[in-house]
PDB file of N, CA and C in Angstrom:
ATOM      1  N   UNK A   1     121.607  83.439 147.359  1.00  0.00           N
ATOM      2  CA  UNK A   1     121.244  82.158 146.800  1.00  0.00           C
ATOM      3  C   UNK A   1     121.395  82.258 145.273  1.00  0.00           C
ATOM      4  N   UNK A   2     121.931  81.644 144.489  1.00  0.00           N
ATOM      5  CA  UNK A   2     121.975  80.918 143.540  1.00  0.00           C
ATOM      6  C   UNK A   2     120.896  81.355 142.694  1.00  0.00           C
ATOM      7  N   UNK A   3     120.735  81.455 141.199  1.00  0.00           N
ATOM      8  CA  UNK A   3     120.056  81.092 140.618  1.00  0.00           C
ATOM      9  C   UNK A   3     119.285  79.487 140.136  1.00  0.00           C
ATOM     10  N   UNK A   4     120.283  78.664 139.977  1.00  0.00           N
ATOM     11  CA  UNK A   4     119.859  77.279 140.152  1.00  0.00           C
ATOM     12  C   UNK A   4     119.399  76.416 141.110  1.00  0.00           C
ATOM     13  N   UNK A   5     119.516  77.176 142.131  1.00  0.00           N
ATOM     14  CA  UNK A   5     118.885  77.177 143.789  1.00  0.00           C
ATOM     15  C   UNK A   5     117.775  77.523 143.727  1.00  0.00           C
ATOM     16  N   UNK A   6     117.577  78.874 143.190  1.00  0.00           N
ATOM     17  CA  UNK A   6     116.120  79.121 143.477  1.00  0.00           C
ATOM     18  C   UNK A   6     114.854  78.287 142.308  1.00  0.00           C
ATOM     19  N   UNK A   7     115.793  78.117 141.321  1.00  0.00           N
ATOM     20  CA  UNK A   7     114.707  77.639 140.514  1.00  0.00           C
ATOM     21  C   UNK A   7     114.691  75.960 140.773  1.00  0.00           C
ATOM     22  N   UNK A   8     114.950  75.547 141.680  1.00  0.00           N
ATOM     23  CA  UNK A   8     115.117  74.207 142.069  1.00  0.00           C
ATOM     24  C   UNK A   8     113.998  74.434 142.997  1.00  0.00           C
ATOM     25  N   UNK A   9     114.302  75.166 143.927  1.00  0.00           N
ATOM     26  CA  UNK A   9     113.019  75.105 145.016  1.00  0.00           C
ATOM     27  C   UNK A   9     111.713  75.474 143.828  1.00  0.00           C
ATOM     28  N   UNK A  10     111.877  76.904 143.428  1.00  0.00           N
ATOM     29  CA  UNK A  10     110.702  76.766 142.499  1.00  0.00           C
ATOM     30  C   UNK A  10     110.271  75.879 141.644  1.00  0.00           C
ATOM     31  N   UNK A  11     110.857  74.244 141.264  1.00  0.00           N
ATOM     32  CA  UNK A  11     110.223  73.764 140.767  1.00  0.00           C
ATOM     33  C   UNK A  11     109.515  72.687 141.543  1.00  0.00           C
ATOM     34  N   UNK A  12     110.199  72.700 142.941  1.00  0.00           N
ATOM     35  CA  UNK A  12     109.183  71.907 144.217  1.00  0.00           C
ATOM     36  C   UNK A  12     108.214  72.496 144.857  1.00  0.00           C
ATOM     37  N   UNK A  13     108.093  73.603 144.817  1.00  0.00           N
ATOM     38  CA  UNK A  13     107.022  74.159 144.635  1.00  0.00           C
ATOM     39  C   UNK A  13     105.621  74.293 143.760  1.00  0.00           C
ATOM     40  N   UNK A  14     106.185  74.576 142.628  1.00  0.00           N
ATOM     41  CA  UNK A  14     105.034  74.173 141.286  1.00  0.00           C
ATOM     42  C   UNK A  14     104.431  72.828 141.513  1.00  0.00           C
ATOM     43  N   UNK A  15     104.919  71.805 142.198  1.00  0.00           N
ATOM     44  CA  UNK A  15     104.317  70.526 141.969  1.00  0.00           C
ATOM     45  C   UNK A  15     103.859  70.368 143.578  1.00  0.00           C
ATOM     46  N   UNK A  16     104.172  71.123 144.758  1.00  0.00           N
ATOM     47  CA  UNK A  16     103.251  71.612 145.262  1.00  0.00           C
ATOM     48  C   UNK A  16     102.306  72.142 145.463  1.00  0.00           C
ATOM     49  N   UNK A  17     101.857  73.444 145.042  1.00  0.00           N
ATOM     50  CA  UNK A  17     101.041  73.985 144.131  1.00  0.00           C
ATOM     51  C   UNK A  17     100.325  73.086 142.918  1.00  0.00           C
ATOM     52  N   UNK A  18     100.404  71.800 142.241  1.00  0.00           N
ATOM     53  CA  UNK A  18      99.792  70.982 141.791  1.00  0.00           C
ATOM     54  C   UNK A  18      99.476  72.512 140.685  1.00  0.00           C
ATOM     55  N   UNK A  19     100.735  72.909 139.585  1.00  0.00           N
ATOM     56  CA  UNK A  19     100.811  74.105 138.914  1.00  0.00           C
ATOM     57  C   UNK A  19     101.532  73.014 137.879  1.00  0.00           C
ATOM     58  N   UNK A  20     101.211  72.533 136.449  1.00  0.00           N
ATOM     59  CA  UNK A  20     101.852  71.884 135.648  1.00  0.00           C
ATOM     60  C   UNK A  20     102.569  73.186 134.441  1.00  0.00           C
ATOM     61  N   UNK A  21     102.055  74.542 134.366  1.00  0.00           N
ATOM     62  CA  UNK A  21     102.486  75.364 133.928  1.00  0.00           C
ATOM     63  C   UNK A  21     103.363  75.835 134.711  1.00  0.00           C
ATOM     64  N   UNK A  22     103.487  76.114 135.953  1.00  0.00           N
ATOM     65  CA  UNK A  22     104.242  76.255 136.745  1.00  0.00           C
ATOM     66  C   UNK A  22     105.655  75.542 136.322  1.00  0.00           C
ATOM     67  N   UNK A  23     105.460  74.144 136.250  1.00  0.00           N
ATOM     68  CA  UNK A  23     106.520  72.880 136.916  1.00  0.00           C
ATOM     69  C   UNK A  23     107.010  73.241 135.598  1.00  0.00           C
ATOM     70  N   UNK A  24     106.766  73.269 134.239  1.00  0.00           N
ATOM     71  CA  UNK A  24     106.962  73.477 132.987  1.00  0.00           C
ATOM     72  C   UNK A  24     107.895  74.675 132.654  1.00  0.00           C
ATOM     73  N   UNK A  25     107.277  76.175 133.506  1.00  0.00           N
ATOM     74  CA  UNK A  25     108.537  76.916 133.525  1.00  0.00           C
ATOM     75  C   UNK A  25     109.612  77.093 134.012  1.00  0.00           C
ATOM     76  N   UNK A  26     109.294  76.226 135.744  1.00  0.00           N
ATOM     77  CA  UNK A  26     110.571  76.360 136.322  1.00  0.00           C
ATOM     78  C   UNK A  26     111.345  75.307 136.206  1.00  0.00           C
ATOM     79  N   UNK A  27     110.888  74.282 135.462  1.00  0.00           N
ATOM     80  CA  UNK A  27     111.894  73.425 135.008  1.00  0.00           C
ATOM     81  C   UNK A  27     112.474  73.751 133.672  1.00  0.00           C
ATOM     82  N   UNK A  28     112.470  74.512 132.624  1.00  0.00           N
ATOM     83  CA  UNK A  28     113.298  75.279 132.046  1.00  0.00           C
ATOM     84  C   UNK A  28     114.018  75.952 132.405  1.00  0.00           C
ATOM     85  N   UNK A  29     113.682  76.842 133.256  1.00  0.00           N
ATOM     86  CA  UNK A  29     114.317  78.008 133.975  1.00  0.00           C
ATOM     87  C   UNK A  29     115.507  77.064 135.021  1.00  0.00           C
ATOM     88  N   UNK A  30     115.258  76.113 135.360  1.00  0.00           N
ATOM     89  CA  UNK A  30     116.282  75.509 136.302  1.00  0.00           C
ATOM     90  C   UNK A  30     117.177  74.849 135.600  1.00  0.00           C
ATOM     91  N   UNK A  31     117.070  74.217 134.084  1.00  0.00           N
ATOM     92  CA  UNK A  31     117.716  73.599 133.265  1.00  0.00           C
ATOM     93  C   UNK A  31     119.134  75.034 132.563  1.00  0.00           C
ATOM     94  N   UNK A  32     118.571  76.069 132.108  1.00  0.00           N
ATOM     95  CA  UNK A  32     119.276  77.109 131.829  1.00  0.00           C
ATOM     96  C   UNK A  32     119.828  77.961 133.076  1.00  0.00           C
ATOM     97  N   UNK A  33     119.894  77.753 134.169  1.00  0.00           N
ATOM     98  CA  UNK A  33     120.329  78.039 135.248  1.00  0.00           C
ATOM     99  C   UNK A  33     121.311  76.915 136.095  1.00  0.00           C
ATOM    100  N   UNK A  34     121.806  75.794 134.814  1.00  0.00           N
ATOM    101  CA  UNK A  34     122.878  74.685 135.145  1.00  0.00           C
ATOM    102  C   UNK A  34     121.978  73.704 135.967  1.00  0.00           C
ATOM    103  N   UNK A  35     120.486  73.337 136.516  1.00  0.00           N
ATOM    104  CA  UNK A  35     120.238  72.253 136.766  1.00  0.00           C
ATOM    105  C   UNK A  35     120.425  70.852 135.886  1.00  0.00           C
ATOM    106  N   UNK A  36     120.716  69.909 137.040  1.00  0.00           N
ATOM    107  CA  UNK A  36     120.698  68.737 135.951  1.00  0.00           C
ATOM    108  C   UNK A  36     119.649  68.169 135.824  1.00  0.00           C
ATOM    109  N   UNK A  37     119.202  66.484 134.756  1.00  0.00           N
ATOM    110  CA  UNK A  37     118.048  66.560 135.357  1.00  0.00           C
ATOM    111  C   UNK A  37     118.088  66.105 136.070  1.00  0.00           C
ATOM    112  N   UNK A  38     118.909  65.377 136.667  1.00  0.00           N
ATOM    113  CA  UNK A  38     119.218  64.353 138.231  1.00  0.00           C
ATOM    114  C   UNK A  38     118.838  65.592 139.417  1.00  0.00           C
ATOM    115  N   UNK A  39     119.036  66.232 139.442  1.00  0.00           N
ATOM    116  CA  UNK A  39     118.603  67.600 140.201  1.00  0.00           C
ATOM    117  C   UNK A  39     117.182  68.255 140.747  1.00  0.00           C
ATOM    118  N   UNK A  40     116.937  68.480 139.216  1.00  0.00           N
ATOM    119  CA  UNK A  40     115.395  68.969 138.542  1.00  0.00           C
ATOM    120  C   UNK A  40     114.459  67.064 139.143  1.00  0.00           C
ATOM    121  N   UNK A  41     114.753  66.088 139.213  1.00  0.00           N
ATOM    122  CA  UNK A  41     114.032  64.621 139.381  1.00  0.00           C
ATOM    123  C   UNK A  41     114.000  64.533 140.892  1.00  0.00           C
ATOM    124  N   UNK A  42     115.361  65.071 141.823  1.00  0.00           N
ATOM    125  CA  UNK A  42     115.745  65.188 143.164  1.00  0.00           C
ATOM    126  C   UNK A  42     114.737  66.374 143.867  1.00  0.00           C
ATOM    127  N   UNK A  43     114.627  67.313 142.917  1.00  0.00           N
ATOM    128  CA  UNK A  43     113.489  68.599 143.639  1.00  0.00           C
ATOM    129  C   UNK A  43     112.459  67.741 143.692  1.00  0.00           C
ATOM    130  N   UNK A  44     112.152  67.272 142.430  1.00  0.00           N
ATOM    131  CA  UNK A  44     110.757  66.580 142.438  1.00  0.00           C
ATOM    132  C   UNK A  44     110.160  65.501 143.487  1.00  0.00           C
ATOM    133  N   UNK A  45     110.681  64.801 143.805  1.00  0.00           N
ATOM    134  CA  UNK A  45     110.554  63.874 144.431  1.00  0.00           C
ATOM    135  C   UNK A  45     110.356  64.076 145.809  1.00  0.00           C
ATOM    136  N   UNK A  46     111.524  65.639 146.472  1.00  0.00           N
ATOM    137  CA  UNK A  46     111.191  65.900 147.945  1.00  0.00           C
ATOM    138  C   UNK A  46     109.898  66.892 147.854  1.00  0.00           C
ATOM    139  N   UNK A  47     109.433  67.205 146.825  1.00  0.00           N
ATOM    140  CA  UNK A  47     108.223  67.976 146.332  1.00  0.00           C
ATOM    141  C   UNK A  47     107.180  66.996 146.633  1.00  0.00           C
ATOM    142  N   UNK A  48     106.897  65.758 145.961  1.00  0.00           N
ATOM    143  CA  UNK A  48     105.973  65.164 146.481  1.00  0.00           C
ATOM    144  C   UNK A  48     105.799  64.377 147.411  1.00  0.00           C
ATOM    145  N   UNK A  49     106.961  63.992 148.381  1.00  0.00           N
ATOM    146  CA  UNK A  49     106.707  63.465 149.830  1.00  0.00           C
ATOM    147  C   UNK A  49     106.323  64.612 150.831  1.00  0.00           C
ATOM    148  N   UNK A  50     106.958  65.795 150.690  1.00  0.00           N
ATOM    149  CA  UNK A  50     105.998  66.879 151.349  1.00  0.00           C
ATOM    150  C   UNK A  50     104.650  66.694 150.928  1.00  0.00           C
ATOM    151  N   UNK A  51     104.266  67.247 150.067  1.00  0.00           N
ATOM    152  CA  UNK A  51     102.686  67.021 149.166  1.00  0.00           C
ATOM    153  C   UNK A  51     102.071  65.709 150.069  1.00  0.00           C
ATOM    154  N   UNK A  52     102.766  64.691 149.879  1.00  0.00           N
ATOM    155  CA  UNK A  52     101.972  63.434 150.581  1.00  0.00           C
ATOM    156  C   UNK A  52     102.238  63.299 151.540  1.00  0.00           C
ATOM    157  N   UNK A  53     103.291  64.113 152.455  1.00  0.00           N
ATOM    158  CA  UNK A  53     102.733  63.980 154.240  1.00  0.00           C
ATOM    159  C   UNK A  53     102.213  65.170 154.233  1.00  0.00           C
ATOM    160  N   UNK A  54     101.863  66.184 153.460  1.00  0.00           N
ATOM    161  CA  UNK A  54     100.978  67.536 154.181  1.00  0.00           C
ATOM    162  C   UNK A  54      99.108  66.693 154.183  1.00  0.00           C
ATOM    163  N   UNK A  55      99.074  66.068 152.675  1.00  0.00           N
ATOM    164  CA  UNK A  55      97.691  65.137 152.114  1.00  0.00           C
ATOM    165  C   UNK A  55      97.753  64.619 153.975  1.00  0.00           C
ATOM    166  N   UNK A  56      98.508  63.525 153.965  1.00  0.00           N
ATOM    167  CA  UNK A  56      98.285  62.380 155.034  1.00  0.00           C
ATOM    168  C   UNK A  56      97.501  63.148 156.379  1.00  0.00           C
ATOM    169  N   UNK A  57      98.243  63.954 156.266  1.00  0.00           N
ATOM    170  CA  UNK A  57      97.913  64.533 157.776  1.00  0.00           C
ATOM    171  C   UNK A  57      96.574  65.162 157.581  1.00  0.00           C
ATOM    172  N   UNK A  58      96.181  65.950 156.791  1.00  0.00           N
ATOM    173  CA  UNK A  58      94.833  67.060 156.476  1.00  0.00           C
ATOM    174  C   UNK A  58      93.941  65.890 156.318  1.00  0.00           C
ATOM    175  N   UNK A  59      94.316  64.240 156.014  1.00  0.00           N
ATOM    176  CA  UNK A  59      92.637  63.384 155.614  1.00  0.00           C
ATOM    177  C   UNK A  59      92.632  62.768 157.409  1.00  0.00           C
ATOM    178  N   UNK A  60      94.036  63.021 157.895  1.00  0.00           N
ATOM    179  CA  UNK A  60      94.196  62.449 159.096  1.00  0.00           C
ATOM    180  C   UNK A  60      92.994  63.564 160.070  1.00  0.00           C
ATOM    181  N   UNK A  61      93.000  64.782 160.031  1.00  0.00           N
ATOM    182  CA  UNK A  61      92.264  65.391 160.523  1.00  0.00           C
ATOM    183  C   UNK A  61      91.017  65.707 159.927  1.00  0.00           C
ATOM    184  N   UNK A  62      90.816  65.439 158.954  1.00  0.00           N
ATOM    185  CA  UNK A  62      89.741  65.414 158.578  1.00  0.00           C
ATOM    186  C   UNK A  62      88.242  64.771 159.354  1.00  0.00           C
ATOM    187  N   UNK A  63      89.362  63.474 159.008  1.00  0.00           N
ATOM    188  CA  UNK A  63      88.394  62.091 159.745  1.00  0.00           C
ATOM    189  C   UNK A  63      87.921  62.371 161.008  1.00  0.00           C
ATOM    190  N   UNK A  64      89.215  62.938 162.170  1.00  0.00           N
ATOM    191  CA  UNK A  64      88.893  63.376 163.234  1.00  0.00           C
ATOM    192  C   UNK A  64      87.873  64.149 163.594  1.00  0.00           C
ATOM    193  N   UNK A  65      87.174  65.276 162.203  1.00  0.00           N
ATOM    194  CA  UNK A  65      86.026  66.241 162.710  1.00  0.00           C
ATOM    195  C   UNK A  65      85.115  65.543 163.296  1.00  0.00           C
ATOM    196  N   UNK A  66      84.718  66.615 164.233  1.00  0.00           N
ATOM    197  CA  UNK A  66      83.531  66.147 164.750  1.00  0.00           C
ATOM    198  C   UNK A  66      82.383  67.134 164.001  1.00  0.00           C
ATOM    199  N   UNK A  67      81.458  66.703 163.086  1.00  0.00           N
ATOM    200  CA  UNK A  67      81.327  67.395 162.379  1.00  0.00           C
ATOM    201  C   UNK A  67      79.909  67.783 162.337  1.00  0.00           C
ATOM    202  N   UNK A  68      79.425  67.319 163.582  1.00  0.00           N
ATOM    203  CA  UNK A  68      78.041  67.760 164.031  1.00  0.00           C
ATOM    204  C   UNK A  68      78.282  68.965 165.192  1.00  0.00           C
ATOM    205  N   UNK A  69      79.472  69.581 165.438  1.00  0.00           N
ATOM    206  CA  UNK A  69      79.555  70.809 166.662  1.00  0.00           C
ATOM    207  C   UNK A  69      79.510  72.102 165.879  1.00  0.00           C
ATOM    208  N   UNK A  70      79.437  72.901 166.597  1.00  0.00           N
ATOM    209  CA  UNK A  70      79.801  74.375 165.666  1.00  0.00           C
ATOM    210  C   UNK A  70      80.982  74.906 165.737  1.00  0.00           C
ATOM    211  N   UNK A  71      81.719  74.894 164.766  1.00  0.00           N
ATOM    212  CA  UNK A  71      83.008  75.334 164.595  1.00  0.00           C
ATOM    213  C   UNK A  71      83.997  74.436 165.133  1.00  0.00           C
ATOM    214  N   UNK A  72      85.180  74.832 164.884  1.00  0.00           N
ATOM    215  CA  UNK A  72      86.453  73.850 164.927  1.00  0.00           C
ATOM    216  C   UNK A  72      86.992  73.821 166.581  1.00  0.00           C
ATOM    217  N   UNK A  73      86.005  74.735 167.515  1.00  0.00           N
ATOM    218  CA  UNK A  73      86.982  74.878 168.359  1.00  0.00           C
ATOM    219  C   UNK A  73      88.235  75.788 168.666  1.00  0.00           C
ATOM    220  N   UNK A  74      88.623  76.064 167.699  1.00  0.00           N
ATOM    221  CA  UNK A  74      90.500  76.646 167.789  1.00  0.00           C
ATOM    222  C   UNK A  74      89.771  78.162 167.551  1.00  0.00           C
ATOM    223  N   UNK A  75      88.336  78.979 167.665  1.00  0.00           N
ATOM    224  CA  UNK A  75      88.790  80.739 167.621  1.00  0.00           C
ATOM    225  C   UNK A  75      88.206  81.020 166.277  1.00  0.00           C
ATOM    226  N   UNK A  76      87.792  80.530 165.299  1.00  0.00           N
ATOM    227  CA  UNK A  76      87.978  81.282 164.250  1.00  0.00           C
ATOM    228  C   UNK A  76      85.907  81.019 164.085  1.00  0.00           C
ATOM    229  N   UNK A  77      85.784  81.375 162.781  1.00  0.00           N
ATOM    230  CA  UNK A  77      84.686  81.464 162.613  1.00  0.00           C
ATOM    231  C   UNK A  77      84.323  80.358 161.169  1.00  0.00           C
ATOM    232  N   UNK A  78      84.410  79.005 161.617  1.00  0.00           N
ATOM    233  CA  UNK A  78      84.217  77.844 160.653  1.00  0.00           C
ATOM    234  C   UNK A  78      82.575  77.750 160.592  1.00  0.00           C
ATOM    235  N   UNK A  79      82.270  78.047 161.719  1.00  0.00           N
ATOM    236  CA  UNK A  79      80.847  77.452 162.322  1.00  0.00           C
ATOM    237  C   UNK A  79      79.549  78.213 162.447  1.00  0.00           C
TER     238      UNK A  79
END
């Protein structure tokens, strides 16, 4: 992979991570690695529709707790 590849994902990441130091370096780092910013704006953007269907779904289950039982059910030790 690419250097301008990787720092493309790394900058959809940083704004996954909700990392503004993050988004700050790897959007340099992707600019000196031949990103454009049409590129660097294109990471961004599939960065935060992930971000807002991972959100959607986690308030989607949220709501669902039943939040008077002990534990989640699924094995682990919530409860």
């Amino acid at each position: 992979m690419d250097d301008k590849t990787k720092e493309l994902i790394a900058v959809g990441a940083s704004v996954t991570a909700n990392c503004q130091l993050c988004l700050q370096y790897h959007d340099n780092m992707a600019r000196e690695a031949g990103a454009s910013k049409e590129e660097i704006k294109e990471a961004i953007k599939v960065a935060q529709a992930v971000k807002k269907g991972a959100a959607t779904q986690m308030n989607e289950f949220v709501t669902s707790m039943d939040l008077d039982s002990k534990g989640c059910g699924k094995g682990c030790k919530c409860g």
